[in-house]
PDB file of N, CA and C in Angstrom:
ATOM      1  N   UNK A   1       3.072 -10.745 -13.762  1.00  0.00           N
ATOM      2  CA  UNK A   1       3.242  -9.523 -13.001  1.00  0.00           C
ATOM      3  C   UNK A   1       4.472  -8.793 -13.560  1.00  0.00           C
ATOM      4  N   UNK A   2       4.500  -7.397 -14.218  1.00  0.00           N
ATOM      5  CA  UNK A   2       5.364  -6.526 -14.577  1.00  0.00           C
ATOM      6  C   UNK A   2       6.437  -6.508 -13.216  1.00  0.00           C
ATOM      7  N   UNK A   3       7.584  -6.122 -13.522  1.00  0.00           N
ATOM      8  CA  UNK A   3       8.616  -5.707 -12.947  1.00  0.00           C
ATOM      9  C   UNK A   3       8.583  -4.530 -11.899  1.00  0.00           C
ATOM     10  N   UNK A   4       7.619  -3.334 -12.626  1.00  0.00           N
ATOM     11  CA  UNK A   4       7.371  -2.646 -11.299  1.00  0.00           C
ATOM     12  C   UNK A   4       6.424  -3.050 -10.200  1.00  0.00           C
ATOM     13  N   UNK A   5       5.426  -3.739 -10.816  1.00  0.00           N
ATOM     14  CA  UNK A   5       4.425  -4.621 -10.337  1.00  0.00           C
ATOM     15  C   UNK A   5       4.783  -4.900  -8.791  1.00  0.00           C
ATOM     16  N   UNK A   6       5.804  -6.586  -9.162  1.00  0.00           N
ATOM     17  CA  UNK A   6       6.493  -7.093  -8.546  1.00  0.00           C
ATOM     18  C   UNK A   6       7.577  -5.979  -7.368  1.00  0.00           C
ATOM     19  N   UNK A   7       8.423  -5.668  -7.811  1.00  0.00           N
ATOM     20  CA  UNK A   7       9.072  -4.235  -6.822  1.00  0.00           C
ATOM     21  C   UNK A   7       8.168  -3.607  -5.952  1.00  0.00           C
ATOM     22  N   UNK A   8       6.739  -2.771  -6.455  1.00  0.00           N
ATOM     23  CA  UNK A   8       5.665  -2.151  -5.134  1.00  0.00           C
ATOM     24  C   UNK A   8       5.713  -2.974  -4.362  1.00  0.00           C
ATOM     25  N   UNK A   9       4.876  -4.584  -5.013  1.00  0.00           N
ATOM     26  CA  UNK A   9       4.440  -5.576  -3.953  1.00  0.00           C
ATOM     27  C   UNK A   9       5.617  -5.637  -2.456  1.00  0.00           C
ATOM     28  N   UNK A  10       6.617  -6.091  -3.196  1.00  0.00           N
ATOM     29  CA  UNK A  10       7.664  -6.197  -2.388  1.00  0.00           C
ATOM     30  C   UNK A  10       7.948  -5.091  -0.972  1.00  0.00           C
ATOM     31  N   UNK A  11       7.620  -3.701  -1.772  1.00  0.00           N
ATOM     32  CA  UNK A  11       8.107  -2.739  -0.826  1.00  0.00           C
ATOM     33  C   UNK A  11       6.860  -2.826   0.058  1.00  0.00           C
ATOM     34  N   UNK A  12       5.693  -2.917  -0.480  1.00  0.00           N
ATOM     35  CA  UNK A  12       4.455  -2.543   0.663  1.00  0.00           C
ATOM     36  C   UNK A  12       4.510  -3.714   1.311  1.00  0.00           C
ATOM     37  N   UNK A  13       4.831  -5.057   0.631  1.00  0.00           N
ATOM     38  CA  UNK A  13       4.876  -6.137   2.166  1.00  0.00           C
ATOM     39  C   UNK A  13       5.691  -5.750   3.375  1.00  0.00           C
ATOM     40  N   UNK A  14       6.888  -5.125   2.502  1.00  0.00           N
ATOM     41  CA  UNK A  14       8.053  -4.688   3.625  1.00  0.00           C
ATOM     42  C   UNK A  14       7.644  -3.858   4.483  1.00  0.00           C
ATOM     43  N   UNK A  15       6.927  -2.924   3.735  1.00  0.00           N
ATOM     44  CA  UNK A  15       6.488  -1.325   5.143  1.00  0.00           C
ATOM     45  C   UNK A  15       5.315  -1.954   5.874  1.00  0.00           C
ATOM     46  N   UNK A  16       4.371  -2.602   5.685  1.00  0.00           N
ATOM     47  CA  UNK A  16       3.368  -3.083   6.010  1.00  0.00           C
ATOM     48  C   UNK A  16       2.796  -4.374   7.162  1.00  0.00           C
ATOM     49  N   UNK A  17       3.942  -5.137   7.211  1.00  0.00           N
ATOM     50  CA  UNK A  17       4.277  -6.639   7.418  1.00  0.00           C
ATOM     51  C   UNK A  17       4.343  -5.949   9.111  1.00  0.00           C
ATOM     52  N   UNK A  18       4.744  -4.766   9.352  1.00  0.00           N
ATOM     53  CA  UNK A  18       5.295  -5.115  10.759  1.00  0.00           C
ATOM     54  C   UNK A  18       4.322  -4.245  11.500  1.00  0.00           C
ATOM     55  N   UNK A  19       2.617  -3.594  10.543  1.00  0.00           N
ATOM     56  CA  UNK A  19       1.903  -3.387  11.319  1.00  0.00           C
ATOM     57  C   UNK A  19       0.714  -4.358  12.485  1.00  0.00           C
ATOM     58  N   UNK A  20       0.064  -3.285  13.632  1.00  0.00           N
ATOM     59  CA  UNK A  20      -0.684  -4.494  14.209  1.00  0.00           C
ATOM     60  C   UNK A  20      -1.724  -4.751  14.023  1.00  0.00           C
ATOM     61  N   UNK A  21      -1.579  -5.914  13.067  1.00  0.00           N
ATOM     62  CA  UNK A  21      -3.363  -6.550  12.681  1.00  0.00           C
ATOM     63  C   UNK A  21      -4.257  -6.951  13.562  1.00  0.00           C
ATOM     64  N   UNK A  22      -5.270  -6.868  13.458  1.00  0.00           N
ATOM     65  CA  UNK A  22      -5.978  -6.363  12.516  1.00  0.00           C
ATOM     66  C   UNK A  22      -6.236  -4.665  12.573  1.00  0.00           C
ATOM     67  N   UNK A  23      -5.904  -4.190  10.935  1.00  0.00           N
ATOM     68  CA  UNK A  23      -6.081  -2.707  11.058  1.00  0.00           C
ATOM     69  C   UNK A  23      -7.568  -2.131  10.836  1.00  0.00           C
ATOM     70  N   UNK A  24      -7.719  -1.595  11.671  1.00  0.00           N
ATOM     71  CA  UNK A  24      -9.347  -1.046  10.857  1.00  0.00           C
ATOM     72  C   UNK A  24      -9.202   0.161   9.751  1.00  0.00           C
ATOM     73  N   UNK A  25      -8.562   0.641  10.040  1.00  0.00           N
ATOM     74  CA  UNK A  25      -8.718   2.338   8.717  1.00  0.00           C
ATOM     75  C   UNK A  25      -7.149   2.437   8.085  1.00  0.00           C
ATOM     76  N   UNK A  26      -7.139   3.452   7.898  1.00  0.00           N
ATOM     77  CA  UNK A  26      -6.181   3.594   6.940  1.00  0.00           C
ATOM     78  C   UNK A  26      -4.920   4.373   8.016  1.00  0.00           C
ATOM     79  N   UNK A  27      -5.642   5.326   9.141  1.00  0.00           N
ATOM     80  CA  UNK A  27      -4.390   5.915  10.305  1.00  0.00           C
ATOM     81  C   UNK A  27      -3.860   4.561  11.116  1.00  0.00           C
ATOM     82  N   UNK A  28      -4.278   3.334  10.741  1.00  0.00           N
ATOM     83  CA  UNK A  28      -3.741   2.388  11.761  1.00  0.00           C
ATOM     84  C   UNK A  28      -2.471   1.688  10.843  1.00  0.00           C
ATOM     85  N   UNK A  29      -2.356   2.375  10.073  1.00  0.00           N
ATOM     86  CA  UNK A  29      -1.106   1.875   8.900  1.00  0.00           C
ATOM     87  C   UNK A  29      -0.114   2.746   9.208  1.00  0.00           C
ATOM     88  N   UNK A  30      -0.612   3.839   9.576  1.00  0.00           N
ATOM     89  CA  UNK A  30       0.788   5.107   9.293  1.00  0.00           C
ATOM     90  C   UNK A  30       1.605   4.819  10.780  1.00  0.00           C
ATOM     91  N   UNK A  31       1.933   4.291  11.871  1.00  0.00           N
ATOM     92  CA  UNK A  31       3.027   3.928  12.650  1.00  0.00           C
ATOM     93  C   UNK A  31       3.632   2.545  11.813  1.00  0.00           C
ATOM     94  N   UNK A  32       3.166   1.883  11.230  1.00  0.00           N
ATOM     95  CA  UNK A  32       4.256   1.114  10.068  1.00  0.00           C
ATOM     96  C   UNK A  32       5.102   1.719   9.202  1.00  0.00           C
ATOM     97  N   UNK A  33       4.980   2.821   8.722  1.00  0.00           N
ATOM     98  CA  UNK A  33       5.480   3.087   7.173  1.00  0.00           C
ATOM     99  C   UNK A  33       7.195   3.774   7.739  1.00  0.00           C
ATOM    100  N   UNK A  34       7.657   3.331   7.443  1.00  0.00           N
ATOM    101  CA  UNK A  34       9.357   4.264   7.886  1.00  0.00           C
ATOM    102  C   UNK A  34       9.647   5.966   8.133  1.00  0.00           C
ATOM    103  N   UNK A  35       8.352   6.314   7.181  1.00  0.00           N
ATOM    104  CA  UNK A  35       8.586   7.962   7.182  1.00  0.00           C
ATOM    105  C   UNK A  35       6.803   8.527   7.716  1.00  0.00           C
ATOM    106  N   UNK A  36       6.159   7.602   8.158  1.00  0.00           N
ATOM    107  CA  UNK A  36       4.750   8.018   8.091  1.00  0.00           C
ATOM    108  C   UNK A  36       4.362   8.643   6.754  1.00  0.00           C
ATOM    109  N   UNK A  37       3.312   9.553   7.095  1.00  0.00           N
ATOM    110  CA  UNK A  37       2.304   9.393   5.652  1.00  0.00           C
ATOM    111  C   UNK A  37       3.246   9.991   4.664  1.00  0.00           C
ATOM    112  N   UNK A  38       4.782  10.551   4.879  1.00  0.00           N
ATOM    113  CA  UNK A  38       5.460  11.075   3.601  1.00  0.00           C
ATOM    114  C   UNK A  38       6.399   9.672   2.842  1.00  0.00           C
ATOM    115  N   UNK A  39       6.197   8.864   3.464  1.00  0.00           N
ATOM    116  CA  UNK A  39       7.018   7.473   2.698  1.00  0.00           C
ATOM    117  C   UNK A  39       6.778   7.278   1.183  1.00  0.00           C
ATOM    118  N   UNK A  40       7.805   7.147   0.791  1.00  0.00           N
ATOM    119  CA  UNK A  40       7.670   7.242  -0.898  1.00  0.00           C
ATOM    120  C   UNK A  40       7.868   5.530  -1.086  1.00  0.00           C
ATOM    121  N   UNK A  41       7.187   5.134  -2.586  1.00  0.00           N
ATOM    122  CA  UNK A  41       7.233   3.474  -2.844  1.00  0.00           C
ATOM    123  C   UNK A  41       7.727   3.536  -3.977  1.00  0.00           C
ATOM    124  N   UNK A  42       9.301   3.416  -4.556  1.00  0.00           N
ATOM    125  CA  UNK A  42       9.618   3.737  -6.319  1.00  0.00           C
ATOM    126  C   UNK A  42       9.743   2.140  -6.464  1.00  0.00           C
ATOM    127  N   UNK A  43       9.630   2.384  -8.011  1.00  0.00           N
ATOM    128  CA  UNK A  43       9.575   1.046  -8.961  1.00  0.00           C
ATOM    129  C   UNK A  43       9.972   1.798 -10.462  1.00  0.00           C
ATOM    130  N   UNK A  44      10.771   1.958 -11.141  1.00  0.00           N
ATOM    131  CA  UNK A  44      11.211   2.347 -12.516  1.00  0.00           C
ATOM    132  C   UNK A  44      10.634   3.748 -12.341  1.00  0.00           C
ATOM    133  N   UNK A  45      10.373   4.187 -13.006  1.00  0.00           N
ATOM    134  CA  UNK A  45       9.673   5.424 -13.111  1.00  0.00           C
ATOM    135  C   UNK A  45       8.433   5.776 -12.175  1.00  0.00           C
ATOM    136  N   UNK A  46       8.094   4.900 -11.542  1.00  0.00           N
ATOM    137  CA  UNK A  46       6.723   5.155 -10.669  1.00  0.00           C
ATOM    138  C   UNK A  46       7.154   5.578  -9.267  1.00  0.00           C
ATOM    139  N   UNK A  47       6.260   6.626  -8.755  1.00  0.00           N
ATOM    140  CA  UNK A  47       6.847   6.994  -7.146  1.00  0.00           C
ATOM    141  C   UNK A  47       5.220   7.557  -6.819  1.00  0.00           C
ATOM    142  N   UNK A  48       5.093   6.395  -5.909  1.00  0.00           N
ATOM    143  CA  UNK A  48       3.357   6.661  -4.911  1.00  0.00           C
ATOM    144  C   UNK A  48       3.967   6.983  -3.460  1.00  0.00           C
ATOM    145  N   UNK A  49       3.631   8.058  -2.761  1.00  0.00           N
ATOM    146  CA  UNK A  49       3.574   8.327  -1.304  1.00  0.00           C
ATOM    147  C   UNK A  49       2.275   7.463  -0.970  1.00  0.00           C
ATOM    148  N   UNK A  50       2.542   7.581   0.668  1.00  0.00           N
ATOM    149  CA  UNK A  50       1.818   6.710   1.200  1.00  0.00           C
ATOM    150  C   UNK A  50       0.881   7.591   1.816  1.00  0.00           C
ATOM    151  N   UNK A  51       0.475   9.070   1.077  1.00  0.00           N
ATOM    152  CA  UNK A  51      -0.428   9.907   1.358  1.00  0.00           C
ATOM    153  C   UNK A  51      -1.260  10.179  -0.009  1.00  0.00           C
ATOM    154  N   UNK A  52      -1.068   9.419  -1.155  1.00  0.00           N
ATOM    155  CA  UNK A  52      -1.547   9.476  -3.046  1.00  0.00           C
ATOM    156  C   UNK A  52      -2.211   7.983  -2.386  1.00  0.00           C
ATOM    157  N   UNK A  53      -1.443   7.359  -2.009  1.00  0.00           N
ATOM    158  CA  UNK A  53      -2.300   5.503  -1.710  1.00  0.00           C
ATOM    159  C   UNK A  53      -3.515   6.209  -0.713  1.00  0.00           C
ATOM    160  N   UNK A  54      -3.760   6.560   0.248  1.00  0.00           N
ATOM    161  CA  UNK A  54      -4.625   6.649   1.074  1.00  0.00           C
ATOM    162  C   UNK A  54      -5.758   8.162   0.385  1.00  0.00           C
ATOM    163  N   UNK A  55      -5.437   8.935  -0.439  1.00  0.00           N
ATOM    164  CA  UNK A  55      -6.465   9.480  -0.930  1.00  0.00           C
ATOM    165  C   UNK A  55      -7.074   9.056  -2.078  1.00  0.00           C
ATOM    166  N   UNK A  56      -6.047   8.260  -2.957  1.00  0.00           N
ATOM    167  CA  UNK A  56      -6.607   7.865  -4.323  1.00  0.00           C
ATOM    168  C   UNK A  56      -7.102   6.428  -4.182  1.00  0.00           C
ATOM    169  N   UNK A  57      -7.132   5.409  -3.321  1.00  0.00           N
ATOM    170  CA  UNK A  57      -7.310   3.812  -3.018  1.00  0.00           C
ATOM    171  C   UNK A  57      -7.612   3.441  -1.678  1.00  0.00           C
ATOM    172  N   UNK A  58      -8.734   4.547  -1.150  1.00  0.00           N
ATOM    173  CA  UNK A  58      -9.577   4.292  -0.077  1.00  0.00           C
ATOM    174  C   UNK A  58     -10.754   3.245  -0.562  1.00  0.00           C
ATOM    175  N   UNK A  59     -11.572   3.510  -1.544  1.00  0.00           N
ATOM    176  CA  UNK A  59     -12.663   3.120  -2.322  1.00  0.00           C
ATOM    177  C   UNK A  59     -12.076   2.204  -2.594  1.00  0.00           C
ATOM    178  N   UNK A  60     -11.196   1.461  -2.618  1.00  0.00           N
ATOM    179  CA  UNK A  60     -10.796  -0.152  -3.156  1.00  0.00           C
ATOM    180  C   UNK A  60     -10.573  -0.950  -1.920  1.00  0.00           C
ATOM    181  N   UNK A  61     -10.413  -0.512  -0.747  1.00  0.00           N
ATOM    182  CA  UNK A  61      -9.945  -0.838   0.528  1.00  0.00           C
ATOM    183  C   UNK A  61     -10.841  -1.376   0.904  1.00  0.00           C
ATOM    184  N   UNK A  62     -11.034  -2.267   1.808  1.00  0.00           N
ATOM    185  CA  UNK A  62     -12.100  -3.123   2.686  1.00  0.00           C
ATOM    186  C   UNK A  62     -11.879  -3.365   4.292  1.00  0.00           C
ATOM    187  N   UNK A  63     -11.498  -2.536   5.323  1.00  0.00           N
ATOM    188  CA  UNK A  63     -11.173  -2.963   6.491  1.00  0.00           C
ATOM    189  C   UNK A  63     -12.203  -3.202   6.974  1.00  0.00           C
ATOM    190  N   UNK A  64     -11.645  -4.039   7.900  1.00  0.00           N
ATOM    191  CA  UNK A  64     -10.606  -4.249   8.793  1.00  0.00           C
ATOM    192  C   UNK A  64      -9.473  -5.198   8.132  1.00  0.00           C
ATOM    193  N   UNK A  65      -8.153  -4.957   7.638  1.00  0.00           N
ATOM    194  CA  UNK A  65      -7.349  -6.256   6.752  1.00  0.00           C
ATOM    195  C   UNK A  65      -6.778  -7.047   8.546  1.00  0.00           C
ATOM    196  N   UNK A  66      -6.957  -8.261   8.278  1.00  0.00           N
ATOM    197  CA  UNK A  66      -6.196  -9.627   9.606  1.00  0.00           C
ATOM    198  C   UNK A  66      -4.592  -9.496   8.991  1.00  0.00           C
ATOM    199  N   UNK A  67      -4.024  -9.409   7.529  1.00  0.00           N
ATOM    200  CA  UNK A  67      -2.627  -9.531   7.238  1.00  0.00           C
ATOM    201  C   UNK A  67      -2.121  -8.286   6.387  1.00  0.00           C
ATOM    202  N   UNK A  68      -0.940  -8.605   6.393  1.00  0.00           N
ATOM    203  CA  UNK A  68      -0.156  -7.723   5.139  1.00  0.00           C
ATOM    204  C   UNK A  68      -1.100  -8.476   3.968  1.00  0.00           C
ATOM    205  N   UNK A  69      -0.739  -9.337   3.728  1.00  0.00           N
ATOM    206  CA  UNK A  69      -0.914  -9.849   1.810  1.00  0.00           C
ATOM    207  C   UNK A  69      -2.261  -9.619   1.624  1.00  0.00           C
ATOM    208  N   UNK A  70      -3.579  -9.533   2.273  1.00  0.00           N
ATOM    209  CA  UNK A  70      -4.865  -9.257   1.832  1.00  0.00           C
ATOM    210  C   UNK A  70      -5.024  -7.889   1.607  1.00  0.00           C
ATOM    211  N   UNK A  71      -4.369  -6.897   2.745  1.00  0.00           N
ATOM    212  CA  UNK A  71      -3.751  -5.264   2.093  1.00  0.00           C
ATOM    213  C   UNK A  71      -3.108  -5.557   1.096  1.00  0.00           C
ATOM    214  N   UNK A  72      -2.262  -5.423   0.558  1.00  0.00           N
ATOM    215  CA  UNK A  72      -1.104  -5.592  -0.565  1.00  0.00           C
ATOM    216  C   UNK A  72      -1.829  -5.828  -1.838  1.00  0.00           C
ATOM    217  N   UNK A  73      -2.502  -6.943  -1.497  1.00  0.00           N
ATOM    218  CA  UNK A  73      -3.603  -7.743  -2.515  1.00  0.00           C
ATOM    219  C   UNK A  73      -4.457  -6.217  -3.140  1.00  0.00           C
ATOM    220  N   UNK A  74      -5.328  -5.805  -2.376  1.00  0.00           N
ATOM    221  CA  UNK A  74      -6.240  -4.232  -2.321  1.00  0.00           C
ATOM    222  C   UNK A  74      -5.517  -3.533  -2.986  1.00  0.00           C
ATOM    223  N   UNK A  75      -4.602  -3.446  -2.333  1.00  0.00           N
ATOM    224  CA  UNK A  75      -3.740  -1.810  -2.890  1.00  0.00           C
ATOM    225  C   UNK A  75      -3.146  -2.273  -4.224  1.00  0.00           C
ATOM    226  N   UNK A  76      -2.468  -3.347  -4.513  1.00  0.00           N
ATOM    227  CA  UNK A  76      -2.164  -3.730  -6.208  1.00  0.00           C
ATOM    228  C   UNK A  76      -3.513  -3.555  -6.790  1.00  0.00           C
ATOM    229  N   UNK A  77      -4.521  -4.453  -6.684  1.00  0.00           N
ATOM    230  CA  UNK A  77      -5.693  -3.779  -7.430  1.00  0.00           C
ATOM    231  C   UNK A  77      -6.076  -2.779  -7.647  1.00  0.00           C
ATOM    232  N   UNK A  78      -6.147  -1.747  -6.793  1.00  0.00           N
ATOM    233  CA  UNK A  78      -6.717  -0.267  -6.438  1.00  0.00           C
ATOM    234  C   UNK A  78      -5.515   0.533  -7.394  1.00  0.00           C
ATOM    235  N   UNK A  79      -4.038   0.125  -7.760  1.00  0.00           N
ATOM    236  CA  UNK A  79      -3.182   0.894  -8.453  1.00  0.00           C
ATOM    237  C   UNK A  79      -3.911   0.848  -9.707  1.00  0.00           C
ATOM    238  N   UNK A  80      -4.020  -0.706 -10.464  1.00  0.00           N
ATOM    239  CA  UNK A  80      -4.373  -1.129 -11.417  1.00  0.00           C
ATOM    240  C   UNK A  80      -5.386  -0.562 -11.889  1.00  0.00           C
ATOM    241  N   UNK A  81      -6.829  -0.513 -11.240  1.00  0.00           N
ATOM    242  CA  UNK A  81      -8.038   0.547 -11.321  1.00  0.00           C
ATOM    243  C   UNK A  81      -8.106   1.186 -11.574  1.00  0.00           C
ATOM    244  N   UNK A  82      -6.868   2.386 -10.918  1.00  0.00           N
ATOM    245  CA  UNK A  82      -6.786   3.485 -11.253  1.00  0.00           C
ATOM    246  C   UNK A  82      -6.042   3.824 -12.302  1.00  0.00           C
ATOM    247  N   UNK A  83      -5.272   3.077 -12.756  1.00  0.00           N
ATOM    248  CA  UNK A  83      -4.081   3.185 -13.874  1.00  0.00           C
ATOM    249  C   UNK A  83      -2.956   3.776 -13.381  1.00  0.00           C
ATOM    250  N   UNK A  84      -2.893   3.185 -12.120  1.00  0.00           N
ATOM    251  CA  UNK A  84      -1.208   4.117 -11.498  1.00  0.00           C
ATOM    252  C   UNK A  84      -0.112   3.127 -12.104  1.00  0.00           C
ATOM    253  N   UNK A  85      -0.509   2.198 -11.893  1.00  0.00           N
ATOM    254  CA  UNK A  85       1.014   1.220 -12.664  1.00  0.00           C
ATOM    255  C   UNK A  85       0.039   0.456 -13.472  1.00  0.00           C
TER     256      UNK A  85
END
């Protein structure tokens, strides 16, 4: 796992970890995120809002997620897919 890799993971467990599972959609995330849907996620040069994750890495998503790490899991893939990191 790259360095920025590792850093996203980190931050989306952090914003993510203290929503209430199980989430079904993607609006049951945004009372987690610190800034709602304008929350920014940097890693070296990379900066995803948490409004670029929910239009560009819906189609990789599978709800209802039971934890953070099976989200986290999605959304690292869904970057990768897309070629965001």
């Amino acid at each position: 796992m790259s360095d920025v890799e590792s850093q996203l993971r980190d931050q989306f467990m952090d914003a993510f970890a203290n929503a209430s599972f199980p989430v079904k959609n993607q609006m049951s995330l945004v009372p987690a995120l610190p800034n709602g849907p304008g929350t920014k996620f940097e890693a070296d040069d990379v900066t995803i809002t948490a409004m670029e994750l929910a239009a560009k890495l819906g189609k990789h998503q599978d709800f209802p997620y039971e934890d953070a790490e099976s989200l986290v899991d999605d959304i690292m893939a869904g970057l990768k897919e897309e070629g965001m990191i």
